[in-house]
C-alpha atoms as a PDB file:
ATOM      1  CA  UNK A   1     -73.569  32.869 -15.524  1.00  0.00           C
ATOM      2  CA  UNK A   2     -71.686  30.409 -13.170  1.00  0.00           C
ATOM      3  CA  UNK A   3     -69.383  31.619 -10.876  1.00  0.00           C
ATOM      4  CA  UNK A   4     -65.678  31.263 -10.540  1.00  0.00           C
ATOM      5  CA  UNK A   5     -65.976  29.944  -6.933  1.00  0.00           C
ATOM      6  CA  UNK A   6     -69.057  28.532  -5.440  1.00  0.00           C
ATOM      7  CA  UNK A   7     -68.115  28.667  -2.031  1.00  0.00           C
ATOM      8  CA  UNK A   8     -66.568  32.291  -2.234  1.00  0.00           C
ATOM      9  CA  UNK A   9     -69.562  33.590  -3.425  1.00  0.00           C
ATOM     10  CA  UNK A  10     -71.594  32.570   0.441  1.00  0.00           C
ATOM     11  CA  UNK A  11     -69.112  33.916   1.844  1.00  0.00           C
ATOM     12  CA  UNK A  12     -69.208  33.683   5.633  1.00  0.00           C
ATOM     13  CA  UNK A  13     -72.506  31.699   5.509  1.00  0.00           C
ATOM     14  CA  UNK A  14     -70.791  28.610   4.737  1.00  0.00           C
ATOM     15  CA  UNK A  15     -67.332  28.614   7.221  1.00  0.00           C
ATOM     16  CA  UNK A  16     -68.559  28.359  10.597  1.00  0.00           C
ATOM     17  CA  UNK A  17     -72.456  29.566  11.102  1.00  0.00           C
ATOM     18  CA  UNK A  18     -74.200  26.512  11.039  1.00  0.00           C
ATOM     19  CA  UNK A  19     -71.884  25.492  13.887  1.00  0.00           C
ATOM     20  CA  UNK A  20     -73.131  28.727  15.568  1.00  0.00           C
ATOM     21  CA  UNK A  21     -76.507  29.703  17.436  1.00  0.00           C
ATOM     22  CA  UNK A  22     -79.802  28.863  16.228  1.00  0.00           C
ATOM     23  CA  UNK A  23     -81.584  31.803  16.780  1.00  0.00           C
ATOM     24  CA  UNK A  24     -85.585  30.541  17.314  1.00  0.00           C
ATOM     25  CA  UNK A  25     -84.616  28.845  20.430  1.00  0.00           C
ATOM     26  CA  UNK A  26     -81.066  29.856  20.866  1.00  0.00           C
ATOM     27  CA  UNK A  27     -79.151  26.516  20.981  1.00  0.00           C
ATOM     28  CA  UNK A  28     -76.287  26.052  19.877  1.00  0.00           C
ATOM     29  CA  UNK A  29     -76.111  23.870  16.857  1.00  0.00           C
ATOM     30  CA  UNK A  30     -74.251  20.242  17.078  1.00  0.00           C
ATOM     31  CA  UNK A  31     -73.110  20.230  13.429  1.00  0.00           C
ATOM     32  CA  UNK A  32     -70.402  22.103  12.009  1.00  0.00           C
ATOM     33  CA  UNK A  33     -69.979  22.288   7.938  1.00  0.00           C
ATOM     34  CA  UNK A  34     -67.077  24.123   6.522  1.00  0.00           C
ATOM     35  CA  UNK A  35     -66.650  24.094   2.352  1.00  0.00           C
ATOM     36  CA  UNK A  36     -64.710  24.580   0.186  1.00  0.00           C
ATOM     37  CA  UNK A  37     -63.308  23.976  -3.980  1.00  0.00           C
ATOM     38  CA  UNK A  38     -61.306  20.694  -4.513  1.00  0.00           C
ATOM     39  CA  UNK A  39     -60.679  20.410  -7.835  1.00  0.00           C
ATOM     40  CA  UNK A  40     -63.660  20.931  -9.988  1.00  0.00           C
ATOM     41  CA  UNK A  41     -66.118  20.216  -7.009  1.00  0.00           C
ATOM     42  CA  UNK A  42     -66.912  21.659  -3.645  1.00  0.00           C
ATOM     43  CA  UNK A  43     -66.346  19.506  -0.667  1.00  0.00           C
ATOM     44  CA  UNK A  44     -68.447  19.790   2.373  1.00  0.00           C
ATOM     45  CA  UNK A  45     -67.095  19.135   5.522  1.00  0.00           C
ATOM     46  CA  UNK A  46     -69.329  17.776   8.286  1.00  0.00           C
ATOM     47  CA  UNK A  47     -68.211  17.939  11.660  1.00  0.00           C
ATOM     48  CA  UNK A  48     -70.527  16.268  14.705  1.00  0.00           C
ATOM     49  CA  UNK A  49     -74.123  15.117  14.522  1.00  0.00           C
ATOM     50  CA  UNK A  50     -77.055  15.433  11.758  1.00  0.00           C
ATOM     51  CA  UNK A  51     -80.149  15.011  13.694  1.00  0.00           C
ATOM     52  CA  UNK A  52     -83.365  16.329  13.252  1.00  0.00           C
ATOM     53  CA  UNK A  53     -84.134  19.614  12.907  1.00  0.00           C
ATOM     54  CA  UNK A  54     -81.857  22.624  12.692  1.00  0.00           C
ATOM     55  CA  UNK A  55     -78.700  20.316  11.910  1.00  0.00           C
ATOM     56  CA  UNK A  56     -80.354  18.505   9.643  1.00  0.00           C
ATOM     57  CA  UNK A  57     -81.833  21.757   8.252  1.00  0.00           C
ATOM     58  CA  UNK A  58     -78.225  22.986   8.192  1.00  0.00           C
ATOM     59  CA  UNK A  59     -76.652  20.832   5.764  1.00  0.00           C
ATOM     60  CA  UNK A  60     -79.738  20.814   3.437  1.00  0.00           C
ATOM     61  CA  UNK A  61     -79.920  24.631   3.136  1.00  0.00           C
ATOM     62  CA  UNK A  62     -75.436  24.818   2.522  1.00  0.00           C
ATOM     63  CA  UNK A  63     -76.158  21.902  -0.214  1.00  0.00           C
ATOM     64  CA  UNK A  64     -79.180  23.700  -1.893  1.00  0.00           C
ATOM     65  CA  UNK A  65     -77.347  27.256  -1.909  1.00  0.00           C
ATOM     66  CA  UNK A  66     -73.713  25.875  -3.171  1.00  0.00           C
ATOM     67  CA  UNK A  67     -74.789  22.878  -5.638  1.00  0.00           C
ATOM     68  CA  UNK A  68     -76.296  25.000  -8.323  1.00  0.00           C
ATOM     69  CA  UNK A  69     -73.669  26.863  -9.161  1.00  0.00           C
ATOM     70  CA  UNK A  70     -71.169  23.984  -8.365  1.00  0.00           C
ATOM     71  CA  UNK A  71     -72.723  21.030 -10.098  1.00  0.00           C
ATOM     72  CA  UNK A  72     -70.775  19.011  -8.046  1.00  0.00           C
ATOM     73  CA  UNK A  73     -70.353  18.133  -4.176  1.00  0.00           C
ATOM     74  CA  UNK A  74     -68.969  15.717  -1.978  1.00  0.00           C
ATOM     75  CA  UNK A  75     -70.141  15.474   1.568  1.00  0.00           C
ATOM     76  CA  UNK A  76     -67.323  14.616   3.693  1.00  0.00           C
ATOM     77  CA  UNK A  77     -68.777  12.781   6.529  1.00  0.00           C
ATOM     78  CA  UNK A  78     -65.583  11.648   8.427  1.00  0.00           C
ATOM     79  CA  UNK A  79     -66.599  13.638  11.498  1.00  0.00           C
ATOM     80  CA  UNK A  80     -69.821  12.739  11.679  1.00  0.00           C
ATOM     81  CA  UNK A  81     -70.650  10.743  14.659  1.00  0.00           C
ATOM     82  CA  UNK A  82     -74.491   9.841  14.422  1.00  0.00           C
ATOM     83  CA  UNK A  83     -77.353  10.288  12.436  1.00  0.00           C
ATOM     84  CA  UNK A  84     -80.775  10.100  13.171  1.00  0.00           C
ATOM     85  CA  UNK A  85     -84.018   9.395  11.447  1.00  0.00           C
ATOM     86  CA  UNK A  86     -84.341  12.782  10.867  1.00  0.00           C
ATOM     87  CA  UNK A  87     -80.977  13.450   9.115  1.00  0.00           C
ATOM     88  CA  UNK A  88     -81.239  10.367   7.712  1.00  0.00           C
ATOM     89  CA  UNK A  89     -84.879  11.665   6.029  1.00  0.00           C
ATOM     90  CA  UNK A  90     -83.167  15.217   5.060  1.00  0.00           C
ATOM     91  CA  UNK A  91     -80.631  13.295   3.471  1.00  0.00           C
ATOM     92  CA  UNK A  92     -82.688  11.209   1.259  1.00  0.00           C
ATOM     93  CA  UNK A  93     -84.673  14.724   0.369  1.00  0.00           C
ATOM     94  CA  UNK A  94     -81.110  16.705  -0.346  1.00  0.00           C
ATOM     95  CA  UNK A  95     -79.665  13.294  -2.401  1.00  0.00           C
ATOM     96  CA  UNK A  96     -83.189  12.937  -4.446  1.00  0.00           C
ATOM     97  CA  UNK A  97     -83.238  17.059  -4.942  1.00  0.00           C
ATOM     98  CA  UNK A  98     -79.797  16.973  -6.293  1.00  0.00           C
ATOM     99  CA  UNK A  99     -80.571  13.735  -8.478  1.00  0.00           C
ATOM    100  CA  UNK A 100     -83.889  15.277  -9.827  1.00  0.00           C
ATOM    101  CA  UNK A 101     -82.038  18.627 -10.905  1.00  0.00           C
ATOM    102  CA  UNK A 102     -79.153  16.747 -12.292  1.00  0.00           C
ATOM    103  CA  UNK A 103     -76.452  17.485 -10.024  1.00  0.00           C
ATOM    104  CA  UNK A 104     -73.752  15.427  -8.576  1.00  0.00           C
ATOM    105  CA  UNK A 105     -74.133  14.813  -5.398  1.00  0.00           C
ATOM    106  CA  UNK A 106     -71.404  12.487  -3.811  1.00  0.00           C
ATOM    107  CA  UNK A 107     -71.151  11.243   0.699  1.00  0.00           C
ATOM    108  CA  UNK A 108     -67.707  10.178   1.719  1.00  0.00           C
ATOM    109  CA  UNK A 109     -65.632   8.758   4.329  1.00  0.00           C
ATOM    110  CA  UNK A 110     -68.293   7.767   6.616  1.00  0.00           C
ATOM    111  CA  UNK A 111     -67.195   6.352  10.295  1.00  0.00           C
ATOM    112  CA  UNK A 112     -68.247   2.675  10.777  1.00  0.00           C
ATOM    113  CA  UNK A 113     -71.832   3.187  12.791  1.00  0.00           C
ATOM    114  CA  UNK A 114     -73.002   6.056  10.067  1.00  0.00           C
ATOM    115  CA  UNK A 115     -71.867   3.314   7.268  1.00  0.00           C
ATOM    116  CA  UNK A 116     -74.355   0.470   9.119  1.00  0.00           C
ATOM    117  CA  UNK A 117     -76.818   2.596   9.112  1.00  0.00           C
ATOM    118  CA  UNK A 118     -76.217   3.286   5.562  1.00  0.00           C
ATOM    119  CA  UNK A 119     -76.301  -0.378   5.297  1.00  0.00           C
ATOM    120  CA  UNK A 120     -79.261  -1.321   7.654  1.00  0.00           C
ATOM    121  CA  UNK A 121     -81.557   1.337   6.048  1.00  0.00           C
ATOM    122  CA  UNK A 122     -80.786   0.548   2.305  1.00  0.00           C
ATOM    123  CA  UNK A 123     -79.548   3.683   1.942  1.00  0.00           C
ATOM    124  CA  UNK A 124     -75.816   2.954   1.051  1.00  0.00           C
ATOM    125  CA  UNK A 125     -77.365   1.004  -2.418  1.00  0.00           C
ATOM    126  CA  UNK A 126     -79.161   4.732  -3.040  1.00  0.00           C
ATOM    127  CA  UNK A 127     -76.792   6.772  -2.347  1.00  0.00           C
ATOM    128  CA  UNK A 128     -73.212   6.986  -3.932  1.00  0.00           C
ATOM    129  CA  UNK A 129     -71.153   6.285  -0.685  1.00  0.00           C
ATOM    130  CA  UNK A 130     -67.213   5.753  -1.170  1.00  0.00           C
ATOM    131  CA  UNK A 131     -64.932   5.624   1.333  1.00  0.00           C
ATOM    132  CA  UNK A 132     -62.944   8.571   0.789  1.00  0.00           C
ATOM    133  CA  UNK A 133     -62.867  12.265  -0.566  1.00  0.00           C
ATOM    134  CA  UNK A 134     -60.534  11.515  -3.608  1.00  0.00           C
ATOM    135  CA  UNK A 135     -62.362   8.328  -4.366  1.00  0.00           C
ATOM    136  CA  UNK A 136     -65.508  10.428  -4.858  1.00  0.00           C
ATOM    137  CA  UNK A 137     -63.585  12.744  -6.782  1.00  0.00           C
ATOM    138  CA  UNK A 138     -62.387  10.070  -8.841  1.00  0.00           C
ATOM    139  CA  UNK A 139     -66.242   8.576  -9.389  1.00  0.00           C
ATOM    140  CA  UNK A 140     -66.873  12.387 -10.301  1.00  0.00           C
ATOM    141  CA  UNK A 141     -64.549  12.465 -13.028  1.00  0.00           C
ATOM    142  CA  UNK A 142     -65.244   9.103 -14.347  1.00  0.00           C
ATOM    143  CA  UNK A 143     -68.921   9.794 -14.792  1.00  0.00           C
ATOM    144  CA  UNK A 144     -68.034  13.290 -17.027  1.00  0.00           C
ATOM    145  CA  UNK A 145     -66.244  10.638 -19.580  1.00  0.00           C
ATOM    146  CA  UNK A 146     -68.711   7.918 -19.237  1.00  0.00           C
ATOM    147  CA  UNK A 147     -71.921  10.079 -19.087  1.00  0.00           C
ATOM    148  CA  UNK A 148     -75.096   8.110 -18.039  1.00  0.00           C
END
């Protein structure tokens, strides 16, 4: 049975404690995430850098818990400042996870430099990358009446 509200059902382990201390070596994390519903889809917030690692690892383990029971997620990357090859790695493994089990698994708003990247690496022809929340949203709903 799918729950009512994705996000809800984490709880506190979504708002705020990736952002806090990473306990094996007790420093504190440079990536905040905070989710929540938008419509029929969760929207994850990304705040700072995905680098390898326990950031990386971060967003990877919030995607994993919330998409099942979602089906749908956006990854707002509007704060994110840089990306290494590490995030960059965990996000091809999160995007190709989500694609294997069928999900929808959407990036958005990313700043110019995390774009390039995008760009430089291939990526942004792999990934569905649009330049705003409500234009994922929109891709989101578009794909429900014109199913693959």
């Amino acid at each position: 049975m799918k729950p009512e509200n994705p996000v809800a059902a984490l709880g506190a382990s979504i708002s705020g404690a990736p952002s806090a201390t990473d306990h094996r070596n007790d420093k504190k994390l440079k990536l905040s995430l905070d989710a929540g519903d938008y419509g029929s889809a969760v929207v994850l917030h990304c705040q700072g850098r995905i680098i390898f690692r326990s950031e990386a690892r971060a967003l990877s383990t919030i995607v994993a818990e919330v998409l099942p029971s979602a089906g749908r997620m956006v990854v707002n990357l509007a704060g994110v400042d840089s990306v290494d090859s590490g995030g960059l790695g965990e996000l091809v493994l999160t995007h190709m996870w989500a694609e294997a089990a069928g999900y929808s698994l959407k990036f958005a708003s990313p700043k110019k430099s995390v774009r390039h990247l995008f760009e430089i690496t291939q990526l942004a022809s792999i990934f569905d990358v649009y330049a705003s929340v409500p234009e994922a949203m929109a891709a989101m709903i578009q794909e429900e009446v014109h199913p693959a």
